[in-house]
Protein backbone atom coordinates (compact mmCIF):
# COMPACT_ATOMS: atom_id res chain seq x y z
CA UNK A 1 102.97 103.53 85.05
CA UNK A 2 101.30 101.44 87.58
CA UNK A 3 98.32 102.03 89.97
CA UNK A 4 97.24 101.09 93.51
CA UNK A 5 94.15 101.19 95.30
CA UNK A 6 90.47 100.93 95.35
CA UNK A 7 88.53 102.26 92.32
CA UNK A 8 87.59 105.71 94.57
CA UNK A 9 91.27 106.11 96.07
CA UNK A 10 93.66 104.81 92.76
CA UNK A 11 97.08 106.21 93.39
CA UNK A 12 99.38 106.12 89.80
CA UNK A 13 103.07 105.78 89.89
CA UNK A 14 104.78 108.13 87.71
CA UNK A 15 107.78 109.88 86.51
CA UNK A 16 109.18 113.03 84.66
CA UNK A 17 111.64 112.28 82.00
CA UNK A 18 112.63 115.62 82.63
CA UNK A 19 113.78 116.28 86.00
CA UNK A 20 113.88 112.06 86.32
CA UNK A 21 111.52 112.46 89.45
CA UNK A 22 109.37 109.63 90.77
CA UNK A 23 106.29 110.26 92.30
CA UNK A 24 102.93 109.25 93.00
CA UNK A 25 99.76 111.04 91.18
CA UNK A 26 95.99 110.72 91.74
CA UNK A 27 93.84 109.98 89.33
CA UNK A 28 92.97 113.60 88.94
CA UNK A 29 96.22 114.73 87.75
CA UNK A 30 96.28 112.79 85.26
CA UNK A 31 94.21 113.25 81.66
CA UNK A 32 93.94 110.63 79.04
CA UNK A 33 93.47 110.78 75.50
CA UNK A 34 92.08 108.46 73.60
CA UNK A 35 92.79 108.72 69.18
CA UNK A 36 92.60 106.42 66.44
CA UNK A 37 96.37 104.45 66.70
CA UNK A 38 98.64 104.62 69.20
CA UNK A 39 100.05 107.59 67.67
CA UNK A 40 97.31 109.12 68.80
CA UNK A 41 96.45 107.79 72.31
CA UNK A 42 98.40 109.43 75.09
CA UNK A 43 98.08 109.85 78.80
CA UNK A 44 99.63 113.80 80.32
CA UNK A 45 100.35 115.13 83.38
CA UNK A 46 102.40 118.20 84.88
CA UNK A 47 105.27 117.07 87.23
CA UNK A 48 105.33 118.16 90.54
CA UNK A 49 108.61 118.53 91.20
CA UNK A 50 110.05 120.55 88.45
CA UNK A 51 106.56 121.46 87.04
CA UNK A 52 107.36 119.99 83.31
CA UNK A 53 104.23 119.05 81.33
CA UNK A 54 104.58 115.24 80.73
CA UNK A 55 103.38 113.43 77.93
CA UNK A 56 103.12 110.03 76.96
CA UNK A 57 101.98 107.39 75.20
CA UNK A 58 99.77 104.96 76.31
CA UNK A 59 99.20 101.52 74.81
CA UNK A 60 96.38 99.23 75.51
CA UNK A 61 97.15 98.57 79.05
CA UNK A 62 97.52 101.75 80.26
CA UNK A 63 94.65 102.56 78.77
CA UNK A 64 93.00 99.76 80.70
CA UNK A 65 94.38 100.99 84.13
CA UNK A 66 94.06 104.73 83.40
CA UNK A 67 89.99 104.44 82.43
CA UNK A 68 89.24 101.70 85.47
CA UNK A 69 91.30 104.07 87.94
CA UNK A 70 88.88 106.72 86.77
CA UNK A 71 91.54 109.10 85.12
CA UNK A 72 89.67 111.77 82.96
CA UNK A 73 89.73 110.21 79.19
CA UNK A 74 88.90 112.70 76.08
CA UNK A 75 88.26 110.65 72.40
CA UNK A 76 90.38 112.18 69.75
CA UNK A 77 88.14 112.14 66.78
CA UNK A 78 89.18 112.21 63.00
CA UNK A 79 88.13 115.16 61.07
CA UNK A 80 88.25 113.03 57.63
């Protein structure tokens, strides 16, 4: 995952482990989500070319470049 751009136009590289496409997603087709561990904290998307909805995890820096290229986050929270 990488991302170019301004802050209003950040494009995100991408790809399925599916279909093994590469493509390029705006920050709106991506969603981020944000738990307790890394177990937990994941970043999602659905694939354009073969449709497949793409999950995966995201460690601190993709966090970082996810939330500053203004990627929807959601915060997991724990229920104990």
């Amino acid at each position: 995952m990488t991302a170019r751009g301004s802050a209003t136009s950040v494009i995100f590289k991408a790809a399925c482990p599916q279909c093994r496409g590469r493509f390029e997603l705006a920050a709106g087709a991506l969603r981020l989500a944000i738990g307790a561990s890394h177990r937990t904290t994941f970043y999602s998307f659905t694939c354009p070319d073969c449709g497949t909805a793409v999950r995966k995890p995201a460690g601190e820096r993709i966090v970082e470049l996810l939330t500053g290229g203004g990627v929807r986050t959601l915060r997991l929270h724990s229920t104990v």
